[in-house]
N, C-alpha and C. Protein backbone atom coordinates (compact mmCIF):
# COMPACT_ATOMS: atom_id res chain seq x y z
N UNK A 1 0.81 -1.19 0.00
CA UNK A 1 0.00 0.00 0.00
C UNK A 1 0.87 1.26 0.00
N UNK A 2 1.90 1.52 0.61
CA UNK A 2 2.82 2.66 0.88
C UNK A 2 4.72 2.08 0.33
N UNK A 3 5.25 3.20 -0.23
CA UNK A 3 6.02 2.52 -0.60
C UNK A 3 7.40 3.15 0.57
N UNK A 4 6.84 4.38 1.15
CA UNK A 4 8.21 4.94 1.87
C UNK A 4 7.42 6.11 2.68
N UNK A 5 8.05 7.00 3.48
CA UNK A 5 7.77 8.01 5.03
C UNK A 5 8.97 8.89 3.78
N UNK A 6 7.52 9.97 3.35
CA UNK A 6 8.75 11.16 2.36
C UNK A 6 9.20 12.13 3.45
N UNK A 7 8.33 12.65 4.64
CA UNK A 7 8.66 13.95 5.50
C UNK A 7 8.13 13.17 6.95
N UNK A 8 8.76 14.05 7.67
CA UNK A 8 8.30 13.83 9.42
C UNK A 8 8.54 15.37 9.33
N UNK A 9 8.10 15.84 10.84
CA UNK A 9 8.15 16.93 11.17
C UNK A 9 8.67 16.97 12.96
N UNK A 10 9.14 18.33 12.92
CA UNK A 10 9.66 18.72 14.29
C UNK A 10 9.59 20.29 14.10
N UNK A 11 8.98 20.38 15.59
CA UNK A 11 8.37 22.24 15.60
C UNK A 11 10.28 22.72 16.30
N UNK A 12 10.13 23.80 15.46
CA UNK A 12 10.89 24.74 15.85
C UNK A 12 10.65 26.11 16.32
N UNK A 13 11.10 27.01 17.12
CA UNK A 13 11.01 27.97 17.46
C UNK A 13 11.24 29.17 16.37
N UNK A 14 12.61 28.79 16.02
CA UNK A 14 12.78 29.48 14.70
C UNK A 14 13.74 29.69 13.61
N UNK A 15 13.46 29.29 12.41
CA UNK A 15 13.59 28.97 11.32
C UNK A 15 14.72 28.82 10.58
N UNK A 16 15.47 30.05 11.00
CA UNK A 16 16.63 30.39 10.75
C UNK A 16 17.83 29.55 11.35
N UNK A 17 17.20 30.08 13.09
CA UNK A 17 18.21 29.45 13.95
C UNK A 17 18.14 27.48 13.50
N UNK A 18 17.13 26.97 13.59
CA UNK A 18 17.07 25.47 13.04
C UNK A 18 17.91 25.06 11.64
N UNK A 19 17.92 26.14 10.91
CA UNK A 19 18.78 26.07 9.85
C UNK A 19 20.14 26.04 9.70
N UNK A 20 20.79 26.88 10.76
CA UNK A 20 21.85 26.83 11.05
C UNK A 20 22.61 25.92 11.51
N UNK A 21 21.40 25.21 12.68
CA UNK A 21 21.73 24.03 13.35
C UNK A 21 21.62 23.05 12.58
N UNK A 22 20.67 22.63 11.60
CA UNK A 22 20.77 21.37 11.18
C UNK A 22 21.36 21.49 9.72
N UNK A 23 22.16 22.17 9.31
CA UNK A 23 22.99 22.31 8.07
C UNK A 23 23.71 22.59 8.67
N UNK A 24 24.66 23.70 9.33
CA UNK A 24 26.07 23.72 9.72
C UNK A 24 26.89 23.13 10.96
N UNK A 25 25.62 22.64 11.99
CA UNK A 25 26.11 21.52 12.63
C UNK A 25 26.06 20.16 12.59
N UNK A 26 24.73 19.81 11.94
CA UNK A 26 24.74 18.50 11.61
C UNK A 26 25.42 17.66 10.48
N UNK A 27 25.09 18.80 9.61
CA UNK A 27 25.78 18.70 8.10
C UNK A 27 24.69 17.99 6.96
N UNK A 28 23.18 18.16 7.65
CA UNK A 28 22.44 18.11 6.74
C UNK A 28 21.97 19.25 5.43
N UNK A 29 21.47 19.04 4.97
CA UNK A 29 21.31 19.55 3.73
C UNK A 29 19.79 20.54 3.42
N UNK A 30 19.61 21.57 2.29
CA UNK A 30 18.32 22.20 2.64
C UNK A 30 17.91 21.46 1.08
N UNK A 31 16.10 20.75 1.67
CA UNK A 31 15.56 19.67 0.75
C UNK A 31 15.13 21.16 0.09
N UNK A 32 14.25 21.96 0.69
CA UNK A 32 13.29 22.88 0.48
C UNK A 32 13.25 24.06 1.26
N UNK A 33 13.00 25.08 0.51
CA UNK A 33 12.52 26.28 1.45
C UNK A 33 11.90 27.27 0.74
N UNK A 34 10.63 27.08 0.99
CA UNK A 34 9.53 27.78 0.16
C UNK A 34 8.64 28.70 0.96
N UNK A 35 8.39 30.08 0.77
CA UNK A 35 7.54 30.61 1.06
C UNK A 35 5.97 30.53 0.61
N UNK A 36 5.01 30.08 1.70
CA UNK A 36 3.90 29.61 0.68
C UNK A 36 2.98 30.34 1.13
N UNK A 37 3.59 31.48 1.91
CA UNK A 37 2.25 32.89 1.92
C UNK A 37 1.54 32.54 3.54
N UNK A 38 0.84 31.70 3.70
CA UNK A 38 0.42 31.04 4.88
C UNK A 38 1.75 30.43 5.72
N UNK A 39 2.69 30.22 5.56
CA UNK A 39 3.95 29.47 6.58
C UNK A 39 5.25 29.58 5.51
N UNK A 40 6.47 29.30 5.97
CA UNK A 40 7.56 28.91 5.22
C UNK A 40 7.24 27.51 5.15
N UNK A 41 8.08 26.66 4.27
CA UNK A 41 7.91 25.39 3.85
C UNK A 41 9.18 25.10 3.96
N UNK A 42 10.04 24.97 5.14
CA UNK A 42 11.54 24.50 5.08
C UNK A 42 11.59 22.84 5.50
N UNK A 43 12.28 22.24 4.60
CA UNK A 43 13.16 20.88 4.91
C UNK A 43 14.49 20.57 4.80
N UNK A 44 14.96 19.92 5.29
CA UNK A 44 15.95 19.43 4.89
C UNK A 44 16.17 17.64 5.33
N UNK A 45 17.45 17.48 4.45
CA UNK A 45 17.34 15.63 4.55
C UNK A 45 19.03 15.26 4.23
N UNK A 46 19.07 14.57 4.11
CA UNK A 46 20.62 13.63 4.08
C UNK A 46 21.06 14.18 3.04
N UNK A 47 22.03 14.45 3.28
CA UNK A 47 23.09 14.61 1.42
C UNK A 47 22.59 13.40 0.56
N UNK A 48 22.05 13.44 -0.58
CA UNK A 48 22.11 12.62 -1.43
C UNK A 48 20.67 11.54 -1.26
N UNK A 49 19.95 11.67 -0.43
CA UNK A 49 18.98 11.01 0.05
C UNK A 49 17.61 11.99 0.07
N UNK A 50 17.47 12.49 -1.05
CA UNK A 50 16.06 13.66 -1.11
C UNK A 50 14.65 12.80 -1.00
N UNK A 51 15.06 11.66 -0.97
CA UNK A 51 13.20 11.31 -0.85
C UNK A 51 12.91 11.48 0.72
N UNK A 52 13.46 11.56 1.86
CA UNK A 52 13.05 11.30 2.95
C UNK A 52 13.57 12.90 3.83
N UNK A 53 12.17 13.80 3.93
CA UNK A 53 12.87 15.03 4.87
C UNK A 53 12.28 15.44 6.03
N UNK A 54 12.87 16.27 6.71
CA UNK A 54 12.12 16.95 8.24
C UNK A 54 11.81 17.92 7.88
N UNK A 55 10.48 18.50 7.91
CA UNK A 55 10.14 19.69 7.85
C UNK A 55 10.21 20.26 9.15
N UNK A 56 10.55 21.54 9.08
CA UNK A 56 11.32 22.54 10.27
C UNK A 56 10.15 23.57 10.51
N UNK A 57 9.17 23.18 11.16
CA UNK A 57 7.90 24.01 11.46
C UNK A 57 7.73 24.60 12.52
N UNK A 58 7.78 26.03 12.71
CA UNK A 58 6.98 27.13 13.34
C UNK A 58 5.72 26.45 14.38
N UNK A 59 5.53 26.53 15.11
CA UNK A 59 4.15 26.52 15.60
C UNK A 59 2.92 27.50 15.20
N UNK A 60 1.73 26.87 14.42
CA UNK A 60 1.18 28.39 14.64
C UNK A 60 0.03 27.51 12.84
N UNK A 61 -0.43 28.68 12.56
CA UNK A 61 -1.03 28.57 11.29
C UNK A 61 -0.56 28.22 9.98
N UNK A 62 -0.93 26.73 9.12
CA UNK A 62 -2.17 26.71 9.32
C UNK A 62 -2.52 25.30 10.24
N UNK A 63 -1.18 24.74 10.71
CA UNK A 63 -2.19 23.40 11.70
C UNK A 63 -2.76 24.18 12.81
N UNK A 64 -2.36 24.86 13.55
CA UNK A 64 -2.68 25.16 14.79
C UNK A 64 -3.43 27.21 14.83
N UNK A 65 -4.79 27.16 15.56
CA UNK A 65 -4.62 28.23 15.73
C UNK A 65 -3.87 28.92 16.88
N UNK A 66 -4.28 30.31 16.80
CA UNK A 66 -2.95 31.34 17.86
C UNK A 66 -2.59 30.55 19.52
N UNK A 67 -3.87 29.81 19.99
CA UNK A 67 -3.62 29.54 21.47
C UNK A 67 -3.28 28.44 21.22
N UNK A 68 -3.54 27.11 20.51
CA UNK A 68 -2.79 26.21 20.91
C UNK A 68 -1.08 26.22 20.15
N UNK A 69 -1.24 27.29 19.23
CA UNK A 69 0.56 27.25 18.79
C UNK A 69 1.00 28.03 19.98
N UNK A 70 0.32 28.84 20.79
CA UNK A 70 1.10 29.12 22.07
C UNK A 70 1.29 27.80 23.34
N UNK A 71 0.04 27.45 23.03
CA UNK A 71 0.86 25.87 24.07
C UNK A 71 1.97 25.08 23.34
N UNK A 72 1.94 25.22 22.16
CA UNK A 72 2.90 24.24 21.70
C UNK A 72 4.44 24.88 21.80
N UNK A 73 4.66 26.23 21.66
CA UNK A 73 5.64 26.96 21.81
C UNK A 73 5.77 26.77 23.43
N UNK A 74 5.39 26.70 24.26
CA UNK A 74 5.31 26.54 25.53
C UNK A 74 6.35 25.18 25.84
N UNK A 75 5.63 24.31 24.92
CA UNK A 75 6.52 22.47 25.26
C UNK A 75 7.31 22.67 24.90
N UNK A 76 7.54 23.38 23.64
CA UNK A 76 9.01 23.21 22.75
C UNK A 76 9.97 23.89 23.97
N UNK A 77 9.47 25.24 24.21
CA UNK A 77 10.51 25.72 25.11
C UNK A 77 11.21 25.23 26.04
N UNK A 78 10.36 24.17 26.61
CA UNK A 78 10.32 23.09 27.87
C UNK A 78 11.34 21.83 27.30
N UNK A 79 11.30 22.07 25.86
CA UNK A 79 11.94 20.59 25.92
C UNK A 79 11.15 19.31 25.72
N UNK A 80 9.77 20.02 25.77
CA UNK A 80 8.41 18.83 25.86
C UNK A 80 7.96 18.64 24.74
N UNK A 81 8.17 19.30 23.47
CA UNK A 81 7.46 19.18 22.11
C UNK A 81 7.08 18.06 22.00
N UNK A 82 7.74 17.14 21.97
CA UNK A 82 7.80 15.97 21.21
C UNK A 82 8.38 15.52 20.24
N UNK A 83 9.07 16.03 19.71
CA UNK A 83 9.79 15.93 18.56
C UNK A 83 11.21 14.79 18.79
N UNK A 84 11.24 14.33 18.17
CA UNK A 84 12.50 13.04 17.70
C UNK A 84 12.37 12.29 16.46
N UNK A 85 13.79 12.37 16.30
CA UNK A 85 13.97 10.98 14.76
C UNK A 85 15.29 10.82 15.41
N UNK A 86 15.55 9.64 13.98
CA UNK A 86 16.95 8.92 14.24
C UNK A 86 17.93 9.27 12.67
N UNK A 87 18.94 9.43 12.72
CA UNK A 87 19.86 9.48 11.93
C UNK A 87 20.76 8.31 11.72
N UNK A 88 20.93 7.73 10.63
CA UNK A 88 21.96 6.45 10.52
C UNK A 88 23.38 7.06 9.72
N UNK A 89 24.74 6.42 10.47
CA UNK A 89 26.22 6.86 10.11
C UNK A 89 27.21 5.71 10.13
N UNK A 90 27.92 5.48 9.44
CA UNK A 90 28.75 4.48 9.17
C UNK A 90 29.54 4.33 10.15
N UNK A 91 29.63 5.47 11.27
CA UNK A 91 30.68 5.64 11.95
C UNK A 91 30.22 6.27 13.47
N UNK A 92 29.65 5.70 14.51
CA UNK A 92 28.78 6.14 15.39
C UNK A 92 30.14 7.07 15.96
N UNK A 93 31.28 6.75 16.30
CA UNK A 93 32.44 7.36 17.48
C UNK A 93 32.95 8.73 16.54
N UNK A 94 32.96 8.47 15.28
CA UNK A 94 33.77 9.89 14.25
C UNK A 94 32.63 11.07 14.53
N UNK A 95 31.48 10.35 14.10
CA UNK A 95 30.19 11.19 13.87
C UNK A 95 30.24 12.08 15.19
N UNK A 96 30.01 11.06 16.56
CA UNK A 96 30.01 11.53 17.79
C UNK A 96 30.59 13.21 18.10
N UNK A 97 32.29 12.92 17.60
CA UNK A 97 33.52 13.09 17.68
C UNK A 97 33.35 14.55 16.93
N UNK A 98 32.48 14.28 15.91
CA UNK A 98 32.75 15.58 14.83
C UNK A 98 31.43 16.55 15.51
N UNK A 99 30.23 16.11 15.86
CA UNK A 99 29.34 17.10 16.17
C UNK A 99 29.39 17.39 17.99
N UNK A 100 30.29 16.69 18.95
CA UNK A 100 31.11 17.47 20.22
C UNK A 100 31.79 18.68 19.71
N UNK A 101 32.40 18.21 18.77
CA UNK A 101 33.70 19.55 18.67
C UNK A 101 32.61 20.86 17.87
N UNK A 102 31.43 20.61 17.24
CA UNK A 102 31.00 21.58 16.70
C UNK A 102 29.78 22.47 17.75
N UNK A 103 30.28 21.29 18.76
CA UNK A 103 29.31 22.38 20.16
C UNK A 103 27.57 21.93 20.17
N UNK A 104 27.17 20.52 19.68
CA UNK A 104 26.29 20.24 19.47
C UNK A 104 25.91 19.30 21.16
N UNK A 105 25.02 19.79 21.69
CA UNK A 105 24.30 19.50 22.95
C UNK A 105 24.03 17.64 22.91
N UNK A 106 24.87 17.02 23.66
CA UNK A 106 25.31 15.64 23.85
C UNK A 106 24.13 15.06 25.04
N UNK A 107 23.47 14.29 24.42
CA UNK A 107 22.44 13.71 25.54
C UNK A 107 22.87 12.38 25.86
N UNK A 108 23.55 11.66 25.58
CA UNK A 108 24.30 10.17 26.01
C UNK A 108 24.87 10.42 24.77
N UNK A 109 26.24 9.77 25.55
CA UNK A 109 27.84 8.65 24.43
C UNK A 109 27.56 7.67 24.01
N UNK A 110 27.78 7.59 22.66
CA UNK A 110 27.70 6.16 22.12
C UNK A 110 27.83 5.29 22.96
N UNK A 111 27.13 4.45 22.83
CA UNK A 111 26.94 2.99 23.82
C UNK A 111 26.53 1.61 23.11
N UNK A 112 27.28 1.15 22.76
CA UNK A 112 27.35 -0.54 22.39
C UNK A 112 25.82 -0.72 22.96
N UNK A 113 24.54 -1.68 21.73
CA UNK A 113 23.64 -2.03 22.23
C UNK A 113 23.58 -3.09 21.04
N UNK A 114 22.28 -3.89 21.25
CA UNK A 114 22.39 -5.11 20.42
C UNK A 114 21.71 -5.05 19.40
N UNK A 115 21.65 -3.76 18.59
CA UNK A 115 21.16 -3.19 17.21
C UNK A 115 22.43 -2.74 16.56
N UNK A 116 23.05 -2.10 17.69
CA UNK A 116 24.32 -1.59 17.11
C UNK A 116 25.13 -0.13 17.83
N UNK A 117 25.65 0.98 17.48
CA UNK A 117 26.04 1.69 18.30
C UNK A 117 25.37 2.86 18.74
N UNK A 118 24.80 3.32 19.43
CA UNK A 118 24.57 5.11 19.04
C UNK A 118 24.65 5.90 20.10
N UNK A 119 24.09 6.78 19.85
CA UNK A 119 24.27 7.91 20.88
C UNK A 119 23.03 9.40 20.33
N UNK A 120 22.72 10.17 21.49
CA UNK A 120 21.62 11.07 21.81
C UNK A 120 22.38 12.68 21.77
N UNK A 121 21.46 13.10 20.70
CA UNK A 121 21.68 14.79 20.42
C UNK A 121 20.31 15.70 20.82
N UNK A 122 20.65 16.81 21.08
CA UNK A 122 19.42 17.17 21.00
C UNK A 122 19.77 18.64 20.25
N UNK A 123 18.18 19.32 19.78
CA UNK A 123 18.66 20.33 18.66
C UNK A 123 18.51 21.53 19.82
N UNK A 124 18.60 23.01 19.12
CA UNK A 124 18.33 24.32 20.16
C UNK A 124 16.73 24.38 20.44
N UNK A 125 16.19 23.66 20.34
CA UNK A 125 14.48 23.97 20.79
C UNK A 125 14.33 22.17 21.77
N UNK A 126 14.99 21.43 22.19
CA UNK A 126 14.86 20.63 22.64
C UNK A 126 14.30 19.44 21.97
N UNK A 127 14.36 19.08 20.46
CA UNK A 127 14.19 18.11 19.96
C UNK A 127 15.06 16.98 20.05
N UNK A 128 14.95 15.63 20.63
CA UNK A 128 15.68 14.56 20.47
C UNK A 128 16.19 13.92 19.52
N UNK A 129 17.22 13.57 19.17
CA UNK A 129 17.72 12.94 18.26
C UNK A 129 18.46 12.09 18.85
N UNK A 130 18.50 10.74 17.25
CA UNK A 130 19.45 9.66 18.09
C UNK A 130 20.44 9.83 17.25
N UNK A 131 21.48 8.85 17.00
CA UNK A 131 22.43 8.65 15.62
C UNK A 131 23.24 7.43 16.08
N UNK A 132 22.69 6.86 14.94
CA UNK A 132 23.44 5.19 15.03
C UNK A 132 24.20 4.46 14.03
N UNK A 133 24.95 3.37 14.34
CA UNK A 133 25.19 2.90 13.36
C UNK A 133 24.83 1.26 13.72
N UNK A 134 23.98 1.10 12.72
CA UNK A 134 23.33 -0.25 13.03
C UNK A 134 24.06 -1.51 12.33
N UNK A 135 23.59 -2.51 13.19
CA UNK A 135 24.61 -3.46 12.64
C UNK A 135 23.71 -4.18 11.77
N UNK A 136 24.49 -5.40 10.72
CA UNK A 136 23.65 -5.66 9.40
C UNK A 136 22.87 -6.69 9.88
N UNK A 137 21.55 -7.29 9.41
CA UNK A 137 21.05 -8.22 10.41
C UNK A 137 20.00 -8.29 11.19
């Protein structure tokens, strides 16, 4: 029935700053960034991997009207959004290694588990992230 998950989403505070973070610290890439009059339309996704992106959303109109995008700006601030995905890397300890030194907020060290290696980032609005490198199998 479905052949693939093209977008997920994670609310951001704001737009710019998320951009910065997830292209010049992560080293992801910009899928999209469209002004569509009602919201910006920003994504981004893996180098080289455009079918699958995060859209980088505002709280506010048109999912949400003014009071609940103020509760939702409320969680994000908190850290409570909800927001998480996972990132896959050939190299869980380099990867680690390269986004410490770029000042990227470390929520657990890679840790040997029986999928494979990873370890916990989180972005500037308190979104979770994992990043692993899974074993084949």
């Amino acid at each position: 029935m479905y052949s693939h998950i093209n977008t997920s989403q994670v609310f951001v505070l704001d737009q710019d700053e998320a951009l910065a973070f997830y292209v010049d610290k992560l080293g992801l890439e910009v899928h999209t960034d469209t002004d569509l009059g009602f919201m910006r339309w920003l994504t981004v996704c893996v180098p080289g991997d455009h079918s699958r992106q995060i859209l980088l959303e505002r709280p506010g109109p048109p999912a949400q009207d003014e009071g609940t995008a103020g509760q939702v700006r409320d969680l994000v601030t908190k850290g409570a959004g909800g927001g998480w995905f996972g990132l896959v890397t050939d190299d869980a300890h380099a990867t680690f290694e390269t986004l410490k030194g770029r000042g990227v907020e470390i929520t657990d060290e890679p840790t040997d588990k029986g999928y494979g290696i990873d370890f916990g980032i989180r972005d500037p609005f308190g979104n979770r992230i994992r990043i692993g490198q899974l074993r084949e199998g």
